[in-house]
C-alpha atoms as a PDB file:
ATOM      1  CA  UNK A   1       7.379   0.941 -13.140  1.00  0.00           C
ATOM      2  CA  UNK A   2       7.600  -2.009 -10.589  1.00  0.00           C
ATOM      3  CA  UNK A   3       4.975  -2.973  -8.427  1.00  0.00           C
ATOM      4  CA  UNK A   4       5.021  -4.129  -4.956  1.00  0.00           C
ATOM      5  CA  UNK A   5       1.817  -5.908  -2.734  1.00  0.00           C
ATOM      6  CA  UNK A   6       3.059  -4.820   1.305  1.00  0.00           C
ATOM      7  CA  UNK A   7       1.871  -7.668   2.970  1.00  0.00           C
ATOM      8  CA  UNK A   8       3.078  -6.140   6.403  1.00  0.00           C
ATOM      9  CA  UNK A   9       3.745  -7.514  10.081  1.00  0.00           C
ATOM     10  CA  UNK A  10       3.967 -11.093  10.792  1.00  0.00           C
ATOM     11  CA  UNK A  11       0.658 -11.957   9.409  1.00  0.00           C
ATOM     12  CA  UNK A  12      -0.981 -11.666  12.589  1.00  0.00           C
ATOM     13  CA  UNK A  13      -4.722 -13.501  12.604  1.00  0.00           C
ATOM     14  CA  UNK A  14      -7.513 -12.260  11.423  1.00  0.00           C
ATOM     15  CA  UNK A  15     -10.920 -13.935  11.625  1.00  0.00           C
ATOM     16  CA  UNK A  16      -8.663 -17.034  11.324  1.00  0.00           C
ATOM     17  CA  UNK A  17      -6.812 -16.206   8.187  1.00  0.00           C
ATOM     18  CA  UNK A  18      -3.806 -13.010   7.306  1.00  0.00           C
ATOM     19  CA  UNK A  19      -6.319  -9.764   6.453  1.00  0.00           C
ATOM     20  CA  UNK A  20      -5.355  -9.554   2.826  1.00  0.00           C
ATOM     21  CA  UNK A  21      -6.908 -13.364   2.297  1.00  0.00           C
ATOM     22  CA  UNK A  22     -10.289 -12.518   3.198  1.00  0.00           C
ATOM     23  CA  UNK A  23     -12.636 -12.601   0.551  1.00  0.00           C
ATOM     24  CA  UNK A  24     -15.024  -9.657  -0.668  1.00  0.00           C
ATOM     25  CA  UNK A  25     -17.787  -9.959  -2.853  1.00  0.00           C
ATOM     26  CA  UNK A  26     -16.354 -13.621  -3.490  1.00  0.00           C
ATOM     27  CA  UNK A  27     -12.876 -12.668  -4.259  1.00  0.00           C
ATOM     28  CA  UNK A  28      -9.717 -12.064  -2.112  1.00  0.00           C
ATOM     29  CA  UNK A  29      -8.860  -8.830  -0.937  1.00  0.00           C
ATOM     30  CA  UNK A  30      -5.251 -10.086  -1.812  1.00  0.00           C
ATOM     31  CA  UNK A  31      -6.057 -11.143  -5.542  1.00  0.00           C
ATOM     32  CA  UNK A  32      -7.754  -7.457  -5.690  1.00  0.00           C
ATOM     33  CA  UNK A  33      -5.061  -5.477  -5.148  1.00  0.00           C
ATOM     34  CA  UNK A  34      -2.501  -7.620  -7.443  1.00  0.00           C
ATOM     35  CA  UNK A  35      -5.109  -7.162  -9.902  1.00  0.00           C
ATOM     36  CA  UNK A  36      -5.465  -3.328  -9.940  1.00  0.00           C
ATOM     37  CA  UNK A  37      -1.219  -3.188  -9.795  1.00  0.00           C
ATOM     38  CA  UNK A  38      -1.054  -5.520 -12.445  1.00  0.00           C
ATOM     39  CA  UNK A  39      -3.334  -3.545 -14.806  1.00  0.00           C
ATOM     40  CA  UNK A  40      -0.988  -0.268 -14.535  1.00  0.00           C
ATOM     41  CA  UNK A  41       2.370  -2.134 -14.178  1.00  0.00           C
ATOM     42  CA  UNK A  42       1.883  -4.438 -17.351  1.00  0.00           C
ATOM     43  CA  UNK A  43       3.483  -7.652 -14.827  1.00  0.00           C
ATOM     44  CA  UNK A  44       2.960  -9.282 -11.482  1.00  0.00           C
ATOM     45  CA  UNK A  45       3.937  -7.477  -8.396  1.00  0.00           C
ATOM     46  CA  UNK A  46       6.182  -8.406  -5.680  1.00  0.00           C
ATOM     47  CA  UNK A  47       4.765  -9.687  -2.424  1.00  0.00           C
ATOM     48  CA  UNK A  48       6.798  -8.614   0.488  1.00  0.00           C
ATOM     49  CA  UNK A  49       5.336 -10.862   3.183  1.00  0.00           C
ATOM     50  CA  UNK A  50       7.178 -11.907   6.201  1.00  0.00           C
ATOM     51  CA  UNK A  51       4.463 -15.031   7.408  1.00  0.00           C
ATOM     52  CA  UNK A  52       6.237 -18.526   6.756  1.00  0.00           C
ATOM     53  CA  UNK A  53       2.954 -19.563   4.489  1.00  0.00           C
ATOM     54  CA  UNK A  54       2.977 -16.474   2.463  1.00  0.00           C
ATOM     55  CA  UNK A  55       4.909 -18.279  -0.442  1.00  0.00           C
ATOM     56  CA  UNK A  56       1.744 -20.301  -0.721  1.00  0.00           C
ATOM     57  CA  UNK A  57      -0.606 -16.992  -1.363  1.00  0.00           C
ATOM     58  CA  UNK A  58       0.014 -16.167  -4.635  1.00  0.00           C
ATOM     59  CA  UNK A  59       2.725 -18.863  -6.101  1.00  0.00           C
ATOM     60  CA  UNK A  60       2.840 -17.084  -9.189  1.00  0.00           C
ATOM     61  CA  UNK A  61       4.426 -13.907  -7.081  1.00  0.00           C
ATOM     62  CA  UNK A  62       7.904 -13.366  -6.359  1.00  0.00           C
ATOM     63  CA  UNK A  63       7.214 -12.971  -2.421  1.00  0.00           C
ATOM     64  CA  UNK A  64      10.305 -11.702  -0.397  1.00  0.00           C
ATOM     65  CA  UNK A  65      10.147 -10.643   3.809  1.00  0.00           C
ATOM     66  CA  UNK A  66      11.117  -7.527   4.972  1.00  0.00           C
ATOM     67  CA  UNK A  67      14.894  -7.214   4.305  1.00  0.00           C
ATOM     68  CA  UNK A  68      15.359  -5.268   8.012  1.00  0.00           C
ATOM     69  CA  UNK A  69      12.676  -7.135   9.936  1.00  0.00           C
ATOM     70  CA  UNK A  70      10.151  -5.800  12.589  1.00  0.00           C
ATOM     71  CA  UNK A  71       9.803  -1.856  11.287  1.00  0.00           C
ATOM     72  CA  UNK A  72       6.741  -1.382  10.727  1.00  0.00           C
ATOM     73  CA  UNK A  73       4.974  -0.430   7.476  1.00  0.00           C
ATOM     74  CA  UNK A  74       8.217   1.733   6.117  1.00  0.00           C
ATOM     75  CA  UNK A  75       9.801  -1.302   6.246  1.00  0.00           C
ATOM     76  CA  UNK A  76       7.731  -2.833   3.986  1.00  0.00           C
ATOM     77  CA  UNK A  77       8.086   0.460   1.482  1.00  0.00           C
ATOM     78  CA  UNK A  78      12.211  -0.334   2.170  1.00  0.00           C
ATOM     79  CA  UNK A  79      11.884  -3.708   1.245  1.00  0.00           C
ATOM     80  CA  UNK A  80       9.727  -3.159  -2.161  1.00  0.00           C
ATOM     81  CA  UNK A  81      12.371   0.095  -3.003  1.00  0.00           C
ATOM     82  CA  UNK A  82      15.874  -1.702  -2.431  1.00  0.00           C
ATOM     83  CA  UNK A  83      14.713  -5.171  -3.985  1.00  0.00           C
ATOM     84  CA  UNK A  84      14.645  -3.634  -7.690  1.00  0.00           C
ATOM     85  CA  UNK A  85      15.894  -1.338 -10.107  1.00  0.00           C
ATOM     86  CA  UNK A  86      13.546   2.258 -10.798  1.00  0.00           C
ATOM     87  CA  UNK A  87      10.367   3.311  -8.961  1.00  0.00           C
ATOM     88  CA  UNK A  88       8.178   0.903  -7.317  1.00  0.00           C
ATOM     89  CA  UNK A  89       4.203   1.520  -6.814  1.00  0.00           C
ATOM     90  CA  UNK A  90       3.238   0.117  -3.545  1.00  0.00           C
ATOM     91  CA  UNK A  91       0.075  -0.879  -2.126  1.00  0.00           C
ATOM     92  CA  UNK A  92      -0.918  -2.145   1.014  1.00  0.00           C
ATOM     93  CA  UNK A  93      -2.970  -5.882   0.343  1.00  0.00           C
ATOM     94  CA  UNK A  94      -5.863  -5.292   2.711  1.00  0.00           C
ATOM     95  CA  UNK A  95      -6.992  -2.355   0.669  1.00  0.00           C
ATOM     96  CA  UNK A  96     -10.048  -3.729  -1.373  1.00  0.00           C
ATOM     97  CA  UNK A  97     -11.238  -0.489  -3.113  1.00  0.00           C
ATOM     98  CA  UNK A  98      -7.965   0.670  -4.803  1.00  0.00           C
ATOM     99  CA  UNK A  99      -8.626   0.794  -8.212  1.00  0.00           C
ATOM    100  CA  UNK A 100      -6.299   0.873 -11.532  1.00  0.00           C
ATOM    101  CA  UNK A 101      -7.494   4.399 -12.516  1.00  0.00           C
ATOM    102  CA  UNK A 102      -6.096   5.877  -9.195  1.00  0.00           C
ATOM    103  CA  UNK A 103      -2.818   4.022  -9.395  1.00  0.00           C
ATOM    104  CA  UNK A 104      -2.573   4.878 -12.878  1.00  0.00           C
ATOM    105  CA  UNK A 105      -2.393   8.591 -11.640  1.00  0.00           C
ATOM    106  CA  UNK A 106      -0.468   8.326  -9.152  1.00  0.00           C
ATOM    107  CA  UNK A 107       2.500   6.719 -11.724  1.00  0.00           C
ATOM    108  CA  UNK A 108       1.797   9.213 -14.272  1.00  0.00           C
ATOM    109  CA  UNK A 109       1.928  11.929 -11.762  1.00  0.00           C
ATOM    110  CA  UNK A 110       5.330  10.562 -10.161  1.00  0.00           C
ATOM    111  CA  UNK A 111       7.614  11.642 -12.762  1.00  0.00           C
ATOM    112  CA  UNK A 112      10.484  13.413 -11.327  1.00  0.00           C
ATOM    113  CA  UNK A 113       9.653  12.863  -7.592  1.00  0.00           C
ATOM    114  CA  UNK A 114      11.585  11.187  -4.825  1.00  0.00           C
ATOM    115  CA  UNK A 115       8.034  10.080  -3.776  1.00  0.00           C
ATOM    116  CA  UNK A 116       4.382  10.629  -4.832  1.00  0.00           C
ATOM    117  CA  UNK A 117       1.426  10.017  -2.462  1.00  0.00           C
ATOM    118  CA  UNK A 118      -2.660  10.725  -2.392  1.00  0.00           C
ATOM    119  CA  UNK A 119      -3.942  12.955  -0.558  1.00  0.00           C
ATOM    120  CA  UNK A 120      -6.266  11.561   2.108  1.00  0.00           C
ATOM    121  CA  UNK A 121      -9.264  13.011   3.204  1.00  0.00           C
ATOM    122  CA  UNK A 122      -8.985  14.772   6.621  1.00  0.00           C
ATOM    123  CA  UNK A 123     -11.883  13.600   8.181  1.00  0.00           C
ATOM    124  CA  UNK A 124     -12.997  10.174   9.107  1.00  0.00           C
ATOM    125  CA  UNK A 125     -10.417   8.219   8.215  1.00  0.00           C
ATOM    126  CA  UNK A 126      -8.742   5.815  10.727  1.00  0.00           C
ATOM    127  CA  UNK A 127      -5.711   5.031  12.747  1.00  0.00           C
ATOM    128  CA  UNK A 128      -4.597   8.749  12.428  1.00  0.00           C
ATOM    129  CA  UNK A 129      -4.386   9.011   8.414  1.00  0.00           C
ATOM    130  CA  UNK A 130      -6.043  12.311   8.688  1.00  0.00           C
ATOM    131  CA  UNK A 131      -3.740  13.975  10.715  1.00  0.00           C
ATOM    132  CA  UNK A 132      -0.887  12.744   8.089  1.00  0.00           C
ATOM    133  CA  UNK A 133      -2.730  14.264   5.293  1.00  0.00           C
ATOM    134  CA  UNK A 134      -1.507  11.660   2.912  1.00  0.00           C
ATOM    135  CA  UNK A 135      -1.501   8.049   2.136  1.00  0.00           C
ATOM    136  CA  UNK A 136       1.819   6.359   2.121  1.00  0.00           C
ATOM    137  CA  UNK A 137       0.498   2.352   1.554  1.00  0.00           C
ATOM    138  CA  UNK A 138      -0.712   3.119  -1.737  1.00  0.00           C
ATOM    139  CA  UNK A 139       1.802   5.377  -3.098  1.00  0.00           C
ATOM    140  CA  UNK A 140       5.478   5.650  -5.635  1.00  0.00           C
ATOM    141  CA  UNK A 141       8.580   5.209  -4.462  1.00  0.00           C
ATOM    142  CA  UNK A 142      11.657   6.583  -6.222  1.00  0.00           C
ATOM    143  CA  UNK A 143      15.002   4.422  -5.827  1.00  0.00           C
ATOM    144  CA  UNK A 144      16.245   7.518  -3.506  1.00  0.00           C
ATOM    145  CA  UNK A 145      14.046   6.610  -0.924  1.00  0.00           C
ATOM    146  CA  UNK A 146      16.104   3.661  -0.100  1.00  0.00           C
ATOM    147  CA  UNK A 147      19.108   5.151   1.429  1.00  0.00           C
ATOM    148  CA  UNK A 148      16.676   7.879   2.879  1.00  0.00           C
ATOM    149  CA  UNK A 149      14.974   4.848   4.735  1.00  0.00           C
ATOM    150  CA  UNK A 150      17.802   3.075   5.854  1.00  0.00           C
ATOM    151  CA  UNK A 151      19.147   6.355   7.595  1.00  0.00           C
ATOM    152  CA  UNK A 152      15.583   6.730   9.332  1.00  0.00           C
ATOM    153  CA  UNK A 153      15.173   3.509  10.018  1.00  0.00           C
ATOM    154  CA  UNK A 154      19.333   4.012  12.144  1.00  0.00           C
ATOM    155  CA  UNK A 155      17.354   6.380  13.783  1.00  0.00           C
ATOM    156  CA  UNK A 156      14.858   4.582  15.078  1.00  0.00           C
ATOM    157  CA  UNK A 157      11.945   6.172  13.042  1.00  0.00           C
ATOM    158  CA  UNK A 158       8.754   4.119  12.040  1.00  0.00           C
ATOM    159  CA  UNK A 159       7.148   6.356  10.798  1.00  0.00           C
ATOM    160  CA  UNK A 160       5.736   5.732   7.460  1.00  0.00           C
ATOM    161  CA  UNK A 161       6.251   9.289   6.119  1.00  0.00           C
ATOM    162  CA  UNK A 162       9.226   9.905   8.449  1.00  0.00           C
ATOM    163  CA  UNK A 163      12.013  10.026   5.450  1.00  0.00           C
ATOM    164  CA  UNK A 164      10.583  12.820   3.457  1.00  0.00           C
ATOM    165  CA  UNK A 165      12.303  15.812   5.052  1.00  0.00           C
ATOM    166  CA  UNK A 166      14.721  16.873   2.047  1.00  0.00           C
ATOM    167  CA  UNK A 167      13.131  14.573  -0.743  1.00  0.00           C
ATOM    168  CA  UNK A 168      11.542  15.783  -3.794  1.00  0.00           C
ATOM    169  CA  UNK A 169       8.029  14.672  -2.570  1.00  0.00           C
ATOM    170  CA  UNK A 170       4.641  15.446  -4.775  1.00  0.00           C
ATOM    171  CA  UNK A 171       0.969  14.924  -3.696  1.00  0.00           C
ATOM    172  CA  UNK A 172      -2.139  13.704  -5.739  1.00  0.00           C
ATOM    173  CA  UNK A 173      -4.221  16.674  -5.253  1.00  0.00           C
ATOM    174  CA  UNK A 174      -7.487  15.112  -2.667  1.00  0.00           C
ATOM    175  CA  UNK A 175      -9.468  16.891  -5.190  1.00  0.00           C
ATOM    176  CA  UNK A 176      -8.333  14.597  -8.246  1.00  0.00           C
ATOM    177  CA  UNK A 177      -8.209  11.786  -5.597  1.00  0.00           C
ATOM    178  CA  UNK A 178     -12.115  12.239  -5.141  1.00  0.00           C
ATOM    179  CA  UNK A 179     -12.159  11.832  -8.941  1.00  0.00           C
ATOM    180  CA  UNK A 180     -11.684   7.630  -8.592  1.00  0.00           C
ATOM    181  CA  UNK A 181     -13.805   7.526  -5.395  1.00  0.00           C
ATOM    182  CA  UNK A 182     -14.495   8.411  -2.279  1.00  0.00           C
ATOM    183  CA  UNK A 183     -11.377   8.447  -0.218  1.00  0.00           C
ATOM    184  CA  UNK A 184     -12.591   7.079   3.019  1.00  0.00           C
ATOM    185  CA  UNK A 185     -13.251   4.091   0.810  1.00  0.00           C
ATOM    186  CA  UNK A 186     -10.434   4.545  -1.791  1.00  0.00           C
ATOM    187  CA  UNK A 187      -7.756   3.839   1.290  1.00  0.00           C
ATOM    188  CA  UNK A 188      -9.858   1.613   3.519  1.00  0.00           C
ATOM    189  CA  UNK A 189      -7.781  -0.895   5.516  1.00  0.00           C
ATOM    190  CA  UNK A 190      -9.965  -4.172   6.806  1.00  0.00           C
ATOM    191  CA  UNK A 191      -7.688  -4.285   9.925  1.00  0.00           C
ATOM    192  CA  UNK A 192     -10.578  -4.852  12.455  1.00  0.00           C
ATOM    193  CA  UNK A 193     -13.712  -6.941  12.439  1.00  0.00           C
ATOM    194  CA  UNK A 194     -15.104  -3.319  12.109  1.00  0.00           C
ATOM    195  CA  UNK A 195     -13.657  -2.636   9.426  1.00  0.00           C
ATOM    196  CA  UNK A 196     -14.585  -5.613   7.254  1.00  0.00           C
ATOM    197  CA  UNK A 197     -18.072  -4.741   8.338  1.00  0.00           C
ATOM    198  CA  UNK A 198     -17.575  -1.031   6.724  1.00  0.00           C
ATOM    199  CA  UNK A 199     -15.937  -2.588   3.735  1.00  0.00           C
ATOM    200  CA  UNK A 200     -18.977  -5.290   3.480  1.00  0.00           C
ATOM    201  CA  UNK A 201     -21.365  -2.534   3.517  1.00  0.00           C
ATOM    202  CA  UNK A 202     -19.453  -0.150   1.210  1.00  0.00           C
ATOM    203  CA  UNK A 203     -19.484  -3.306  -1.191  1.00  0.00           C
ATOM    204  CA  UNK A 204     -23.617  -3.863  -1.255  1.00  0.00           C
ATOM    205  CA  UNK A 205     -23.886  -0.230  -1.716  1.00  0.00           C
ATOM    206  CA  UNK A 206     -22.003  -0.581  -5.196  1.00  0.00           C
ATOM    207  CA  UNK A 207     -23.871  -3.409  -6.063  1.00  0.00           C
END
C-alpha cells in the first residue's frame, strides 16, 4: 500500500502560509498527516503539490503536481493513483485529526475494492460533505480508478466522487468510523480562519 499527502490547488494563502503548513499544538498540520500515513504504509508518502515552493515542504518527500492540472481535488486522487503501481491511501494535508488507527482500517478494509471511503457524519460537517455521505480526501484508491478518472475528468466532472458509477466501491461503516473519533473532527479541513479556530479549540479540549 502506497501513500499519497493531496496537497491540492495552487497553494492559495492562508494566514500567510499554504493551509497544510500551519502549525497545531506546535507541529505542522503537514508533518501530521505524513506521520499518521507513514505509520500504516511502513514509508514516506508522496506529496502531490502543484505550488512552485512545495519541493521545499518536506525534502525528504517525493512531491509531484497534478499530472492534468486545474481539476480540482479528483485531480489530486488522479495524480496519487496513476503515479504508482497498486492502491494508494490518500489524505488530504490540512486534515490535523486523522489518525493511524482510522487509516489502518480503511487499508485493511479495502481489499478487493475499486475504492474504499469513510463514512461521514451527516450532520455538521462543512462544504457539503454531508450531503455526499462519504469522505473521499482520506480514502483508498485502487489502480482502476485511474482510467475511471481520466474518462470523468473528458467529461468535464470535478466531482470528487464523480467516477464511482460502475466501480466496486466499499464504505467504512460511520459506526466503526465513530470508533477512532468523532467524525466532525476525524475529517476536519482548516480551510478558513474559522476553521483553524474549531481545530484550535478541538485541540485544548484533548489536552
Amino acid at each position: 500500500m502506497r501513500g499519497a499527502v493531496l496537497a491540492g490547488g495552487a497553494a492559495r494563502r492562508y494566514g500567510g502560509r499554504p493551509k497544510g503548513l500551519i502549525e497545531l499544538g506546535g507541529r505542522r498540520i503537514l508533518d501530521r498527516v505524513v506521520d499518521a500515513i507513514s505509520a500504516v504504509t511502513g514509508g514516506p508518502p508522496l506529496l502531490v503539490a502543484n505550488a512552485p515552493e512545495s519541493t521545499t515542504w518536506r525534502p525528504d518527500l517525493r512531491t509531484i503536481p497534478d499530472v492534468r492540472p486545474d481539476c480540482g481535488s479528483v485531480g489530486g486522487i488522479y495524480t496519487a493513483v496513476v503515479s504508482g503501481a497498486g492502491p494508494v491511501l490518500c489524505v488530504a494535508w490540512d486534515m490535523p485529526f486523522v489518525t493511524a488507527d482510522l487509516l489502518r482500517a480503511l487499508v485493511e478494509g479495502s481489499a478487493g475494492c475499486d475504492a474504499f471511503l469513510p463514512e461521514s457524519d451527516p450532520k455538521g460537517l462543512p462544504t457539503g460533505r454531508g450531503r455526499r455521505g462519504v469522505e473521499p480526501l482520506c480514502a483508498v484508491y485502487g489502480p482502476a480508478c485511474g482510467p475511471a478518472i481520466a474518462r470523468q475528468l473528458d467529461r468535464g466532472d470535478l466531482r470528487a466522487i464523480g467516477f464511482h458509477a460502475g466501480m466496486n466501491v466499499g464504505t467504512l461503516p460511520l459506526e466503526r468510523v465513530r470508533d477512532f473519533g468523532d467524525p466532525d473532527e476525524l475529517f476536519l479541513n482548516v480551510n478558513a480562519p474559522e476553521d483553524l479556530q474549531r481545530a484550535e479549540a478541538a485541540w485544548r479540549r484533548r489536552g
